[in-house]
Protein backbone atom coordinates (compact mmCIF):
# COMPACT_ATOMS: atom_id res chain seq x y z
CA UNK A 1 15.93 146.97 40.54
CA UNK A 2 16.63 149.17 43.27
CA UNK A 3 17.86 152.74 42.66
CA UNK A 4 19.81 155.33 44.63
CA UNK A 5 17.38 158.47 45.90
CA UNK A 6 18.20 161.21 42.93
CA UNK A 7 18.82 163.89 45.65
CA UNK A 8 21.61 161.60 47.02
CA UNK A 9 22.98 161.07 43.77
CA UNK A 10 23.88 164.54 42.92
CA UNK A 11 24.81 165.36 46.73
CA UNK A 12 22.06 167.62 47.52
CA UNK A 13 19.01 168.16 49.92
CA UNK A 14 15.45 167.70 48.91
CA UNK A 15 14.98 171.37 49.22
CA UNK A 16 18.32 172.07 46.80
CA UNK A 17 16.84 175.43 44.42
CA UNK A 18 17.10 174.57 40.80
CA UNK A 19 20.71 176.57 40.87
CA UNK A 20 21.64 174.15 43.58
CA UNK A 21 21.03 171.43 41.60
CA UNK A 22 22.00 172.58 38.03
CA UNK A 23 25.58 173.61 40.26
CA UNK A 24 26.12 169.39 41.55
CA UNK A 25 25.48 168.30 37.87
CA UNK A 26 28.20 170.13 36.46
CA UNK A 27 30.45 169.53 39.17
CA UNK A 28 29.93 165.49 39.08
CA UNK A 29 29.55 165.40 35.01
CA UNK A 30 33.08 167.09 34.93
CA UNK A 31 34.08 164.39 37.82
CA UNK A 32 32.89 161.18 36.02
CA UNK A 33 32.47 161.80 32.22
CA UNK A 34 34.17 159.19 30.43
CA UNK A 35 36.31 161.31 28.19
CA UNK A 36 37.85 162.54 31.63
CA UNK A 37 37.44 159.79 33.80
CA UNK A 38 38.94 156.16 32.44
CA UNK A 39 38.14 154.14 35.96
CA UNK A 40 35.81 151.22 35.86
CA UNK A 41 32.22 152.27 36.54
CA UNK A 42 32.83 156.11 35.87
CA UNK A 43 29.90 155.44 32.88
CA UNK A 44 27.44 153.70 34.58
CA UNK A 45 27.89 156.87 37.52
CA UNK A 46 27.91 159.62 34.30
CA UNK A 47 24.44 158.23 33.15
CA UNK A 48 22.86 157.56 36.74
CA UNK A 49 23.86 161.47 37.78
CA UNK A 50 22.02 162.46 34.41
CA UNK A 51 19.33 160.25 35.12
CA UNK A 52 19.09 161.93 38.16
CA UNK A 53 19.50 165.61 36.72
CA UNK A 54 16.86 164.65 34.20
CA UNK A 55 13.98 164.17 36.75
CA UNK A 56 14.88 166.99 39.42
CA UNK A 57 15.79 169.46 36.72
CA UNK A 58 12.06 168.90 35.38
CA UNK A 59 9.68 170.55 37.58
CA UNK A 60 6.91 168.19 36.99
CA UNK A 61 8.87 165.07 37.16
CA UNK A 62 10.31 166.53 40.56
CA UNK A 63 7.00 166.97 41.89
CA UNK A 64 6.18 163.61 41.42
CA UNK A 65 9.27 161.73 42.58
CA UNK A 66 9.17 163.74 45.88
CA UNK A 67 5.52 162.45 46.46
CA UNK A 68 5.72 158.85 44.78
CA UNK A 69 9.61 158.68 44.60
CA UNK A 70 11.09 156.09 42.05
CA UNK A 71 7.45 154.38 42.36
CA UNK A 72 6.10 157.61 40.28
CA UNK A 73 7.89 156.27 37.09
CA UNK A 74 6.87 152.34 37.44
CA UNK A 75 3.66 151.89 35.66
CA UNK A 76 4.56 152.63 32.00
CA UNK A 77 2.03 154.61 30.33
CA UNK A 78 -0.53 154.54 33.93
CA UNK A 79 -0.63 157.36 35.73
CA UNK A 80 2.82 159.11 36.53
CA UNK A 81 4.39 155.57 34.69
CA UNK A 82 6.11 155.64 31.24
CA UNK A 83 9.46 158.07 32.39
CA UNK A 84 12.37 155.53 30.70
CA UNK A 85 15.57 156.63 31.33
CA UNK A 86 16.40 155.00 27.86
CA UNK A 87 14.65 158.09 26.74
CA UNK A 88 17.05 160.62 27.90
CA UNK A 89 19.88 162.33 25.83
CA UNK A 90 22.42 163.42 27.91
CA UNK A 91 23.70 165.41 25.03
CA UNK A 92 20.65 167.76 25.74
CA UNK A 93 21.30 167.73 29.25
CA UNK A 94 24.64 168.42 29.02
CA UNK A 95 24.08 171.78 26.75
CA UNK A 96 21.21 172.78 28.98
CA UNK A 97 23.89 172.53 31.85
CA UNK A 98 26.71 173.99 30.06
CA UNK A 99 25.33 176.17 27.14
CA UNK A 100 25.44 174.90 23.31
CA UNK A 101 29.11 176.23 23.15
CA UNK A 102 30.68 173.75 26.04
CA UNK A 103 33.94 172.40 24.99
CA UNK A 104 34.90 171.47 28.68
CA UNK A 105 34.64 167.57 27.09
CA UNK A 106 35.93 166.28 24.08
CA UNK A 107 33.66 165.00 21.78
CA UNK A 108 30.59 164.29 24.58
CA UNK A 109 28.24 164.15 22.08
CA UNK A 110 29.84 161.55 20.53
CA UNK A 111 29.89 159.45 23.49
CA UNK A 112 26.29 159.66 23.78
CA UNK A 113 24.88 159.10 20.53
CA UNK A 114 23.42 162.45 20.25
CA UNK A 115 23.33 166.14 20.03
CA UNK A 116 25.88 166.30 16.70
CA UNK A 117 25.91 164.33 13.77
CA UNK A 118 23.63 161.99 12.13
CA UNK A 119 21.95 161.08 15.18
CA UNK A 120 20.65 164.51 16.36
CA UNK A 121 17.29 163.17 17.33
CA UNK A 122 15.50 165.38 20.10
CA UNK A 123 12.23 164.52 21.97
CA UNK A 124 9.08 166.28 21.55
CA UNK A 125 8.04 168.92 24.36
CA UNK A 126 5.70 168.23 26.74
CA UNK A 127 2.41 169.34 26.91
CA UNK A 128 0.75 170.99 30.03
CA UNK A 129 -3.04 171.04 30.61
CA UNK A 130 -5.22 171.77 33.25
CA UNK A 131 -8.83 170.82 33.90
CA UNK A 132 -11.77 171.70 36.50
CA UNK A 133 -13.64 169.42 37.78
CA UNK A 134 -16.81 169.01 40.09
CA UNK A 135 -16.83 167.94 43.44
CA UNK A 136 -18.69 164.41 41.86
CA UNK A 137 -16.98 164.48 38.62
CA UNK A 138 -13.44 163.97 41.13
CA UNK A 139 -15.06 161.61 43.31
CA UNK A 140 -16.16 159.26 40.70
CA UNK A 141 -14.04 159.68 37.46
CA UNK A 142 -14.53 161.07 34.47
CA UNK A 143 -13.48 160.94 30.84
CA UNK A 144 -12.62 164.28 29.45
CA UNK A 145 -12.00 165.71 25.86
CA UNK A 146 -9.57 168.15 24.74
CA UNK A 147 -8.89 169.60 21.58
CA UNK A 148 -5.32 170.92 21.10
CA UNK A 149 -3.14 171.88 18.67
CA UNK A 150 0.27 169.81 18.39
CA UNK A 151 3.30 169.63 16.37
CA UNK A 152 3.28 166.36 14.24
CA UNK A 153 5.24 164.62 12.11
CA UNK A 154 4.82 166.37 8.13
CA UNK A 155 2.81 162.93 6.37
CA UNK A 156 4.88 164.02 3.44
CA UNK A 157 8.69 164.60 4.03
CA UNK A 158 8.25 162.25 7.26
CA UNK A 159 9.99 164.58 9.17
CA UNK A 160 12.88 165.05 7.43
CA UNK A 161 11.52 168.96 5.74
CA UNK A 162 13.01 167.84 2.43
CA UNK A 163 14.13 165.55 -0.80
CA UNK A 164 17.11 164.46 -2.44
CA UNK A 165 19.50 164.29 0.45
CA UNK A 166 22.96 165.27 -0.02
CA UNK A 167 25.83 165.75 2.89
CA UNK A 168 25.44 169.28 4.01
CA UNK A 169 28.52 171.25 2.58
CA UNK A 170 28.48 173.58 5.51
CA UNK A 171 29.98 171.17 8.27
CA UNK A 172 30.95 168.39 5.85
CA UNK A 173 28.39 166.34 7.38
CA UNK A 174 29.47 166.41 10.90
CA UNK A 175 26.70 168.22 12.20
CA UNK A 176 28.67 170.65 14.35
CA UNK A 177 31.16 172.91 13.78
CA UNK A 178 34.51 174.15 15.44
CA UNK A 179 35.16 177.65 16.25
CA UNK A 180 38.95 178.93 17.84
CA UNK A 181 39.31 181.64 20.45
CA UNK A 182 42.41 183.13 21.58
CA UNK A 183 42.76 183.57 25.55
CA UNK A 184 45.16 184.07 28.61
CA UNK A 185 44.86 180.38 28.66
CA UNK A 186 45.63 179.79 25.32
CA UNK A 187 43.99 178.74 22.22
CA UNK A 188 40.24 177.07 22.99
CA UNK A 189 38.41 175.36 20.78
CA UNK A 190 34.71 175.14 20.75
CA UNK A 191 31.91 173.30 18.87
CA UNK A 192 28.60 174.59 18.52
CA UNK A 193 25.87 173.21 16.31
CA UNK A 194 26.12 173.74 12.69
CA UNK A 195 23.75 176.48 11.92
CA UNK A 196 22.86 175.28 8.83
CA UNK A 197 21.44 171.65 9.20
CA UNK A 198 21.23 172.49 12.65
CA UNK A 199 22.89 168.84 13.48
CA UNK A 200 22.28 166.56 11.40
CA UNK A 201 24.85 166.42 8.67
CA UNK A 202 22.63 166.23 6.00
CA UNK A 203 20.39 169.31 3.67
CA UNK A 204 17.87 168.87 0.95
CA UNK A 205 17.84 169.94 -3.15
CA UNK A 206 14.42 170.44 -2.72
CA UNK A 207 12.77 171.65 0.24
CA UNK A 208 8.83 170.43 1.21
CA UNK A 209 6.39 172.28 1.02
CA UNK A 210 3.98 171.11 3.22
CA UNK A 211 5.85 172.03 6.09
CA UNK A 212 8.18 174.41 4.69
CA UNK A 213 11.51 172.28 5.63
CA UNK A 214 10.61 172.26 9.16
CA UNK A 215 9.58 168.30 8.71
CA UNK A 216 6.32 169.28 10.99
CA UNK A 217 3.37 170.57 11.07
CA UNK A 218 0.54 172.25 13.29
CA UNK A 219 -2.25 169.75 13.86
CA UNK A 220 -5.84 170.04 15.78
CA UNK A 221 -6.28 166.37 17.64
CA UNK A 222 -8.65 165.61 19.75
CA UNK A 223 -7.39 163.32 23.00
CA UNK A 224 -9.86 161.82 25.08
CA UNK A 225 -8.12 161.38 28.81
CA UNK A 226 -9.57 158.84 31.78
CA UNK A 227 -9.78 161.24 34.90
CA UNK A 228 -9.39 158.57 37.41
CA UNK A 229 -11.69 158.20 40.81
CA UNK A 230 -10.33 160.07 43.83
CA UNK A 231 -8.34 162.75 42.42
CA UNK A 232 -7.88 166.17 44.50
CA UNK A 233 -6.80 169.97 43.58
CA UNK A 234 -2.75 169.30 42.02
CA UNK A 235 -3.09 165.82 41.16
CA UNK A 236 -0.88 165.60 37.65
CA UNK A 237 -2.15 163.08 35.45
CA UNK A 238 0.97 161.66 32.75
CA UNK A 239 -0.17 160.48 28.96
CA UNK A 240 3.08 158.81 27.68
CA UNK A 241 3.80 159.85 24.44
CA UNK A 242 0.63 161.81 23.34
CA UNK A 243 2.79 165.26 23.55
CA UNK A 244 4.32 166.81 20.35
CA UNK A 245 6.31 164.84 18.10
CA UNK A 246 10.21 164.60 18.68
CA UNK A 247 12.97 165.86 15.78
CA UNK A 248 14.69 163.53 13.67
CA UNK A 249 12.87 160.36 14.86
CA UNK A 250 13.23 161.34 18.29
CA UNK A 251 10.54 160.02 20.89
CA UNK A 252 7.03 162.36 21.10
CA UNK A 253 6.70 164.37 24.66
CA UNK A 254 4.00 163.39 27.16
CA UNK A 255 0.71 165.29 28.15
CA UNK A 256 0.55 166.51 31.50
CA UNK A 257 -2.87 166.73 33.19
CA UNK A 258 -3.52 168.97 36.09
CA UNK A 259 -6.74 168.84 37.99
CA UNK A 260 -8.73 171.82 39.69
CA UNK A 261 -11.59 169.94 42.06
CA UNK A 262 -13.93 173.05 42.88
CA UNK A 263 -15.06 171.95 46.53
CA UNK A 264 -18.24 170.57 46.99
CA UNK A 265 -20.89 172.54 49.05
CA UNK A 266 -22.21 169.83 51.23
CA UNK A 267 -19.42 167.42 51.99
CA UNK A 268 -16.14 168.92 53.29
CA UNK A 269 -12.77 166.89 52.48
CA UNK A 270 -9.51 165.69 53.96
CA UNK A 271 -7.71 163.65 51.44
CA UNK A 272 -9.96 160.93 51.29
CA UNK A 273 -12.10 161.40 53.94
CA UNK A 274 -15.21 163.37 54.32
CA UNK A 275 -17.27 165.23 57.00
CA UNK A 276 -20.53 166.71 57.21
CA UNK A 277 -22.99 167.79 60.06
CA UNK A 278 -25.95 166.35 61.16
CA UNK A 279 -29.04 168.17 62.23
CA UNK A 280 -30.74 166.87 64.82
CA UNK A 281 -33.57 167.93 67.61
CA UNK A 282 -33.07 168.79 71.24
CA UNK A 283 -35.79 165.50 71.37
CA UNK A 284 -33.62 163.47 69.11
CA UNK A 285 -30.34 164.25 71.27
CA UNK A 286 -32.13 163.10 74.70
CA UNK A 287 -34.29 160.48 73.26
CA UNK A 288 -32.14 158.78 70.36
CA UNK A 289 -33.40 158.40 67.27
CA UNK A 290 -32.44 156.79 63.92
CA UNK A 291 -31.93 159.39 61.16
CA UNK A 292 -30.90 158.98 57.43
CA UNK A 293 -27.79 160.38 55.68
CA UNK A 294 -26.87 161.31 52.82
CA UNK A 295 -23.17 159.70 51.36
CA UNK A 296 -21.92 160.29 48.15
CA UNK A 297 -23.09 156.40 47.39
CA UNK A 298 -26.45 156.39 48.31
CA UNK A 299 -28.92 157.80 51.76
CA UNK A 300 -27.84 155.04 54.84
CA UNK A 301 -29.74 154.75 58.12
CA UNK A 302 -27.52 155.80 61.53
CA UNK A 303 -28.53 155.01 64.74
CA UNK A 304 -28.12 158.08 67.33
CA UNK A 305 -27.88 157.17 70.81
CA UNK A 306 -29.98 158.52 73.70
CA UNK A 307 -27.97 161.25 75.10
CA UNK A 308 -25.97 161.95 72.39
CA UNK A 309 -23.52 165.28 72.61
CA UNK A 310 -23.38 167.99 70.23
CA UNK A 311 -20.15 167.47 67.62
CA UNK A 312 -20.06 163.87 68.13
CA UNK A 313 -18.30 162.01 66.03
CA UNK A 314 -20.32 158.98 63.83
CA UNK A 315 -17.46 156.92 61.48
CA UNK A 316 -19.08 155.69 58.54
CA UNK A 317 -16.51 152.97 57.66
CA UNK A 318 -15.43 153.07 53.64
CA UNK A 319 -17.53 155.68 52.32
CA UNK A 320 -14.98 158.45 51.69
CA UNK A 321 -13.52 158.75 48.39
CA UNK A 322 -11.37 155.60 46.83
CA UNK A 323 -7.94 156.53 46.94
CA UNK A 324 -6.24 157.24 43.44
CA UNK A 325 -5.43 154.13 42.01
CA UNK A 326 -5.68 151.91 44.87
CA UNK A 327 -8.76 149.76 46.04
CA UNK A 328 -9.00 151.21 49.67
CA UNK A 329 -11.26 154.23 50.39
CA UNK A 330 -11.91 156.76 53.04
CA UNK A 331 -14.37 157.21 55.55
CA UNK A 332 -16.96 159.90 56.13
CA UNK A 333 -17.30 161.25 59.35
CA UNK A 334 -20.75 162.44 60.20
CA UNK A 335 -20.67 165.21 63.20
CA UNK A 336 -23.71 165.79 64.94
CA UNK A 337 -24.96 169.05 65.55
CA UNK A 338 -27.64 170.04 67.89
CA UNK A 339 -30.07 172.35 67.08
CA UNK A 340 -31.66 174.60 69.81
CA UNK A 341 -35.20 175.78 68.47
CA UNK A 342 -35.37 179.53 68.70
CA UNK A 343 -39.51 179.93 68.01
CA UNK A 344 -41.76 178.03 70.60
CA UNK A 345 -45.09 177.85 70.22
CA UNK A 346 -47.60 178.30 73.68
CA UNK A 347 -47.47 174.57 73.24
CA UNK A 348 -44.29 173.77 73.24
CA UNK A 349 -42.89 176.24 75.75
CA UNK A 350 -45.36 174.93 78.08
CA UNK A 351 -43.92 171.32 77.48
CA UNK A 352 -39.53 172.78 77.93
CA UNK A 353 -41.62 174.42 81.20
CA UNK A 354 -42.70 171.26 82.69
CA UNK A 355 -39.54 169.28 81.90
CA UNK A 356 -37.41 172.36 83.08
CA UNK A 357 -39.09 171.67 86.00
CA UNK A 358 -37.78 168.16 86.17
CA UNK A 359 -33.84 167.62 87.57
CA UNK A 360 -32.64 167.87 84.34
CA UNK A 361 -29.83 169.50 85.76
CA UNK A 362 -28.69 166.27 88.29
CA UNK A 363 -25.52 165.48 85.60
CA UNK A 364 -22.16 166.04 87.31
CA UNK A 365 -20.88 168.73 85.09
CA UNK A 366 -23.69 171.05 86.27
CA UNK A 367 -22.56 169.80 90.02
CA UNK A 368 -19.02 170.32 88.84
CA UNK A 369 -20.19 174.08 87.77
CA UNK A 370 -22.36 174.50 91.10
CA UNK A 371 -18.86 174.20 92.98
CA UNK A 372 -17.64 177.26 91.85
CA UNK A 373 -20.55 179.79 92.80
CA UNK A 374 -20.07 182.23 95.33
């Protein structure tokens, strides 16, 4: 299905600051939430605008829909895949816009399943790690592991940081609670979360132990993570699901992977192609010559033509680096380079003597020179 560019959605340019941003959200979630806004097809636009707030408020999810756009989010669980926009809760959104106090909406939570009451589930954070990586190790892949320490659902409450649930007497098991202020304006009412079940209605007789009612605990894992072929300096690897685990059932947060590619010190790189220079003889040059080099796949013979140039250009076709996901690969450029001997022996200056002596200087550029003289 085809979707709308997020920047046009919220009515901003692709170089909008966060502020920017942040400042069209609240203006079109005031605009089109359905507590406000009764007309057909003012819900669908509420939940597309915090679709769209989701990924450009989200610095890494930003980064990759400006170089990927909605493609970045396709492969679910590959590579950038796996963002669902099923995933999102707009009540989160909506408090991270407007501060846990908002009470510019009516019952939003409500609306969105979320936030208040007994379904006050909230997704795990996301993890951020960064690796370094060889030259090689880039070029050709490698699998990598990393030991971390993540929050995890407690194995003994299963989450819930306690036993013998009863409705919590605080907030009457509404999860939120309703605070009046007196103003110019009026009377406003506000609801904030309640502060203590923090949202979800419920508290425990007895509280667990293992985790100490926080239904989670601190756990060392070991992830093993496919660096795939190709990758360069900032390439952002996403592991759907691997990150911390969410609150009250909600989903766990993702592992971001962030590569460092130290350069090599024979082969330089452009994206996926490469370059390197080619020694060769004054003899070589005039005479031409066949002459192996080195690619990252193996040594291949190239044939230098009589006369060659210095920095001439040889394109050896497909043997760059393969291109991130994709079957196609570079090319490596091999660039000759000409080296003038600066030691002679009596030999061999006799032998640049003789041919001196020869019209080696009969090409039109040294006519072309000649011209000039005075």
């Amino acid at each position: 299905m085809n979707k709308k560019d997020y920047y046009e959605v919220l009515g901003v340019s692709k170089t909008a600051s966060d502020e920017e941003i942040k400042r069209a959200f609240r203006k079109l979630a005031k605009q089109y939430h359905p507590d406000i806004n009764k007309e057909p097809g003012a819900e669908e636009k509420f939940k597309e605008i915090g679709e769209a707030y989701a990924v450009l408020s989200d610095p890494s999810k930003r980064s990759q829909y400006d170089q990927f756009g909605h493609a970045a989010f396709d492969n679910n669980g590959a590579g950038f895949g796996g963002f669902d926009a099923s995933d999102i809760d707009l009540s989160e959104i909506l408090r991270a816009a407007f501060g846990d106090s908002f009470s510019g909406f009516g019952g939003f939570s409500d609306f969105f399943g979320g936030g208040f009451g007994h379904s006050s589930s909230k997704r795990g954070k996301d993890t951020l790690l960064r690796v370094d990586l060889s030259f090689m190790e880039a070029a050709f892949g490698v699998d990598k592991d990393f030991d971390l320490m993540l929050n995890e659902t407690c194995s003994e409450c299963h989450g819930k940081g306690g036993f013998d649930e009863e409705r919590c007497s605080y907030c009457h098991g509404s999860g939120s609670v309703i605070s009046e202020q007196r103003s110019l304006f009026g009377v406003i009412q506000s609801r904030s979360v309640c502060p203590k079940c923090h949202g979800n209605g419920k508290s425990y007789k007895r509280t667990c132990s293992k985790c100490n009612g926080t239904g989670q605990m601190k756990v060392k894992k070991t992830i093993s993570i496919h660096i795939p072929e190709g990758v360069d300096t900032g390439y952002q690897l996403r592991i759907s699901g691997k990150g911390e685990a969410g609150i009250n059932g909600g989903a766990n947060g993702d592992i971001y992977l962030e590569c460092h590619v130290r350069p090599s010190d024979f082969y330089e790189r452009d994206n996926e192609d490469l370059y390197i220079n080619v020694p060769i003889t004054v003899a070589q040059a005039a005479l031409g010559c066949k002459i192996e080099v080195p690619t990252i796949y193996g040594n291949v013979i190239m044939d230098i033509k009589a006369g060659v140039q210095n920095n001439t250009k040889y394109k050896l076709k497909g043997k760059g680096l393969k291109v991130v996901n994709s079957l196609r690969r570079g090319d490596m450029y091999a660039i000759i380079n000409i080296i003038v001997p600066t030691k002679l022996s009596r030999e061999q200056k006799k032998l640049f003597e003789e041919l001196n002596a020869t019209s080696l200087d009969s090409a039109s550029e040294f006519k072309e020179f000649a011209k000039h003289l005075k």
